[in-house]
Protein backbone atom coordinates (compact mmCIF):
# COMPACT_ATOMS: atom_id res chain seq x y z
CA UNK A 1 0.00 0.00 0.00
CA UNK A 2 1.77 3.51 -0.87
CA UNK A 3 1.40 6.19 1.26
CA UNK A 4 -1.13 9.07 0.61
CA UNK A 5 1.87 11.44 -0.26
CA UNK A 6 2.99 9.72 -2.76
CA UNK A 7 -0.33 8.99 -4.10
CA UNK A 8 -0.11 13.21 -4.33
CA UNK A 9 2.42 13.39 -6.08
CA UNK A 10 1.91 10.56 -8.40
CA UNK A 11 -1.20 12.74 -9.57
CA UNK A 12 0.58 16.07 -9.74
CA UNK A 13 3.37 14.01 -11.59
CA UNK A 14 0.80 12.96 -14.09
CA UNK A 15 -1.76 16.03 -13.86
CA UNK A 16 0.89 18.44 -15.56
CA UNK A 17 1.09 16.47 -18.84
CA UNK A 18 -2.76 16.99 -18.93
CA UNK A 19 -2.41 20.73 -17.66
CA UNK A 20 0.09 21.74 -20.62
CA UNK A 21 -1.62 19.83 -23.03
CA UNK A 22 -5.12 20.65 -22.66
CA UNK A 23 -4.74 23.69 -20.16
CA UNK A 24 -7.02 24.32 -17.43
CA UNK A 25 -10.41 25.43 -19.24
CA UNK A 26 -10.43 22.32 -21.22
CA UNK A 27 -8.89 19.55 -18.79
CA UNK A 28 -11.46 17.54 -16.48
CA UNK A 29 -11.10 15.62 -13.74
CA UNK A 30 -12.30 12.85 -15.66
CA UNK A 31 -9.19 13.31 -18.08
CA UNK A 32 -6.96 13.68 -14.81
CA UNK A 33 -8.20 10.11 -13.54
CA UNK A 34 -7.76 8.97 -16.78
CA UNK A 35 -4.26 9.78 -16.47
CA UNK A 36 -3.46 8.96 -13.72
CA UNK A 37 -5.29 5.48 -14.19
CA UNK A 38 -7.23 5.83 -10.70
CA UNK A 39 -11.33 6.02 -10.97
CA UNK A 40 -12.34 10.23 -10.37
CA UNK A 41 -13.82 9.00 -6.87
CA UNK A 42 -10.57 8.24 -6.25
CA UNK A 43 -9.02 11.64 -7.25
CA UNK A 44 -11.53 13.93 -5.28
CA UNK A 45 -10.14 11.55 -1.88
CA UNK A 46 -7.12 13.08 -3.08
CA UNK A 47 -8.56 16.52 -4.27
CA UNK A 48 -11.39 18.46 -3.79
CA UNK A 49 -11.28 19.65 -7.24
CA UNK A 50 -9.47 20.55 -10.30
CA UNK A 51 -8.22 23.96 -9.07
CA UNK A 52 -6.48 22.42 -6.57
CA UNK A 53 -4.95 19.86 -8.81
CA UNK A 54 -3.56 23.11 -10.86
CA UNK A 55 -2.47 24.79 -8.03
CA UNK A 56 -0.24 21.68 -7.02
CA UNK A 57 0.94 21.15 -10.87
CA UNK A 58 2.00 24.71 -11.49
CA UNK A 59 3.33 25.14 -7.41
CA UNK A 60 5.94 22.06 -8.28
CA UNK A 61 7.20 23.18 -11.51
CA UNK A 62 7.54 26.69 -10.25
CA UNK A 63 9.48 24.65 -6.89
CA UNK A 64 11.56 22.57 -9.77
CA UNK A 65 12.58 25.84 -12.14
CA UNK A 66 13.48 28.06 -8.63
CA UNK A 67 15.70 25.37 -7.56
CA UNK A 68 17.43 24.50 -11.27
CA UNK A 69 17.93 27.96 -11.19
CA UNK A 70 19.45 28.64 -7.57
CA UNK A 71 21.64 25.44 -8.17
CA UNK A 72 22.95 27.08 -11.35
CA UNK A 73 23.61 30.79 -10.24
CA UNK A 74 25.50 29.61 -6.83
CA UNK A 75 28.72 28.32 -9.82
CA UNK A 76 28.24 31.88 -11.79
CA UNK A 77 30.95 34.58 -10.42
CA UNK A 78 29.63 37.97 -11.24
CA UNK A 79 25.77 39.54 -11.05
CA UNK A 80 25.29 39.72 -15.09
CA UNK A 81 26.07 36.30 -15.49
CA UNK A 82 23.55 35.37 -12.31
CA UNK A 83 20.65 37.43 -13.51
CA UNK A 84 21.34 36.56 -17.02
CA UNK A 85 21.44 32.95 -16.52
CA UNK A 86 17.98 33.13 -14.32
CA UNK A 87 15.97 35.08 -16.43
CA UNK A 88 16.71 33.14 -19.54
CA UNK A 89 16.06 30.26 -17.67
CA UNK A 90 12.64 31.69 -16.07
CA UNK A 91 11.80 33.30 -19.18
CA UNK A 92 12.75 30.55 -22.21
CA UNK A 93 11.10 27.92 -19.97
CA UNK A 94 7.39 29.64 -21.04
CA UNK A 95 8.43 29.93 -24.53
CA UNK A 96 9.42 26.28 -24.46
CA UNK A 97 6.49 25.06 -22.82
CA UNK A 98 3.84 27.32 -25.11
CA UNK A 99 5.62 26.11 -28.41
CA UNK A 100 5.55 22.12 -27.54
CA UNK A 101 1.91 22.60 -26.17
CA UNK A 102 0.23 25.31 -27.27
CA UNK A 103 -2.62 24.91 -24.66
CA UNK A 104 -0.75 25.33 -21.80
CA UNK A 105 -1.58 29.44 -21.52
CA UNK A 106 -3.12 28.73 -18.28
CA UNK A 107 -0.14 27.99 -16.70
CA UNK A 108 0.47 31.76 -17.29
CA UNK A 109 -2.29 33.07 -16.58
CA UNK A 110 -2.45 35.81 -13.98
CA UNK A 111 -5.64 35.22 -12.80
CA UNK A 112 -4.71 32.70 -11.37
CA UNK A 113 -3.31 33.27 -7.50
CA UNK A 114 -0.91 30.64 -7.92
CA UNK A 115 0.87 32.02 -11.35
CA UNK A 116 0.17 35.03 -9.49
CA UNK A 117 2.50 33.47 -6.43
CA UNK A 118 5.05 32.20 -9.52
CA UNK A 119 6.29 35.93 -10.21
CA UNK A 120 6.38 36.81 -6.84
CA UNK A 121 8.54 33.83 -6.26
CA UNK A 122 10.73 35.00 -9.13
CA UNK A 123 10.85 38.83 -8.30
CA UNK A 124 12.08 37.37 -4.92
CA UNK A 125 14.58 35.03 -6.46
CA UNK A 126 15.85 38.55 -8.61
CA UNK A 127 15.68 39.79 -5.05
CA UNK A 128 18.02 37.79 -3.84
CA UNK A 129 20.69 38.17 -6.77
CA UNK A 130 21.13 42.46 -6.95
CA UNK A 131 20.30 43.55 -2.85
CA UNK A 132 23.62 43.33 -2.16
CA UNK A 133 24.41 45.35 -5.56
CA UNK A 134 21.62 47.58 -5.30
CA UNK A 135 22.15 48.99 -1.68
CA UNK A 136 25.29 50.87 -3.49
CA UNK A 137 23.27 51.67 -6.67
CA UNK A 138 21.87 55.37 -7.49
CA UNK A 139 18.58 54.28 -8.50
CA UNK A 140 16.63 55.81 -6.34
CA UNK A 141 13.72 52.83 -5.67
CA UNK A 142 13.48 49.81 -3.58
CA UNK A 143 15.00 46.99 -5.01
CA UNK A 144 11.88 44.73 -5.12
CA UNK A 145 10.41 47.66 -7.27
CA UNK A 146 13.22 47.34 -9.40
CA UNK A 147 12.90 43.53 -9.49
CA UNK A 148 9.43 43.17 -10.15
CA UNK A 149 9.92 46.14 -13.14
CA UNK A 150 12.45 43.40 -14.49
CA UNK A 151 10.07 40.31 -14.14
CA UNK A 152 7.23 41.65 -15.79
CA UNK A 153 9.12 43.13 -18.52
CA UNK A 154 10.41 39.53 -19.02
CA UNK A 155 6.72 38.52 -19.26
CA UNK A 156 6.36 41.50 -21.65
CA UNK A 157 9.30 40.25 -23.91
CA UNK A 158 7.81 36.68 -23.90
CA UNK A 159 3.86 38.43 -25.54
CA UNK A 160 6.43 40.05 -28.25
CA UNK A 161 9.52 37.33 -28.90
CA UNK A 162 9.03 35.65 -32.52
CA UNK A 163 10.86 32.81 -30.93
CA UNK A 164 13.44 31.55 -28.65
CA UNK A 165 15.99 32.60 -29.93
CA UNK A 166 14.28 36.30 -29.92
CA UNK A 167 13.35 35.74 -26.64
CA UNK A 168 17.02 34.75 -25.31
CA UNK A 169 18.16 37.90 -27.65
CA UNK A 170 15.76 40.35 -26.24
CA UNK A 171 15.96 38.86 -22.51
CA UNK A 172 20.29 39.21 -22.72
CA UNK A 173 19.72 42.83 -24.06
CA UNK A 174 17.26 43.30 -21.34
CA UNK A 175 19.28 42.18 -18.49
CA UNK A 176 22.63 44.16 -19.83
CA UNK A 177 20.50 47.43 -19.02
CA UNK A 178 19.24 46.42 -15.54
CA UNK A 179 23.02 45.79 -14.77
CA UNK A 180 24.08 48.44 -16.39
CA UNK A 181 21.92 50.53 -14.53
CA UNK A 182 22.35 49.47 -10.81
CA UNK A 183 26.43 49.24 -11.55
CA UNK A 184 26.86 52.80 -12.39
């Protein structure tokens, strides 16, 4: 017998293929037991409902991409090659994931209060990379202003990119003015 954990995470495991094919207006609980090969009496003991389900899918893969990212920055010497490496990591992951499934918009969606709880997990991560280079900077804002200015232009860049490699182009051109800016 497997433990209910595990039984969690065997359906978040399997939910997120559903989520990014179908997104979240056109995926059912039905399709998520279907899935996940467990009968959808079985999936509300698990879940009271498919928001929940989403909010699990899209809380791991933001938990997964923050901590691929945090493992990568802690090699990278100097603040441009930090911020650069997380926001084309953050930001390329989107384009990635719309281009292979189309339908996964939803998991982008800022109506959402947990893609909502994504950026502020990423302005936080940007946080965490310029404070100590922003307390000597002449910008005169706080530095999660400054952060969140950068995340959302990242979101910006992804509505306007032609394509990955646009995106990486526009992202590196992006972050060279943010440095730029808090190093003078």
């Amino acid at each position: 017998m497997s433990i209910p954990g595990s039984k969690h995470q065997r359906v978040v495991e399997r939910a997120t293929d559903v989520f990014c094919r179908y997104g979240f207006a056109r995926t059912t609980m039905g399709d998520i037991a279907e899935r996940c090969e467990i009968s959808r009496p079985a999936l509300y003991l698990l879940f009271p409902d498919k928001e929940a389900i989403f909010t699990a899918v899209v809380e791991r893969m933001d938990q997964d991409k923050l901590a691929s990212i945090r493992a990568e920055v802690a090699h990278l010497k100097d603040l441009r090659g930090k911020l650069l490496h997380a926001c084309l990591s953050w930001g390329c992951h989107g384009i990635d994931l719309a281009a292979s499934h189309p339908d996964a918009a939803d998991l982008f969606d800022l109506r959402y209060p947990v893609v909502q709880q994504v950026y502020r997990n990423f302005q936080g991560l940007v946080v965490e990379l310029i404070s100590e280079r922003f307390r000597t900077a002449r910008l005169k804002m706080p530095t999660e202003q400054a952060a969140r200015a950068l995340v959302f232009s990242i979101r910006g860049l992804r509505e306007t990119a032609a394509d990955r490699r646009d995106m990486q182009n526009l992202i590196t051109s992006l972050v060279d003015i943010f440095v730029r800016a808090i190093e003078r």
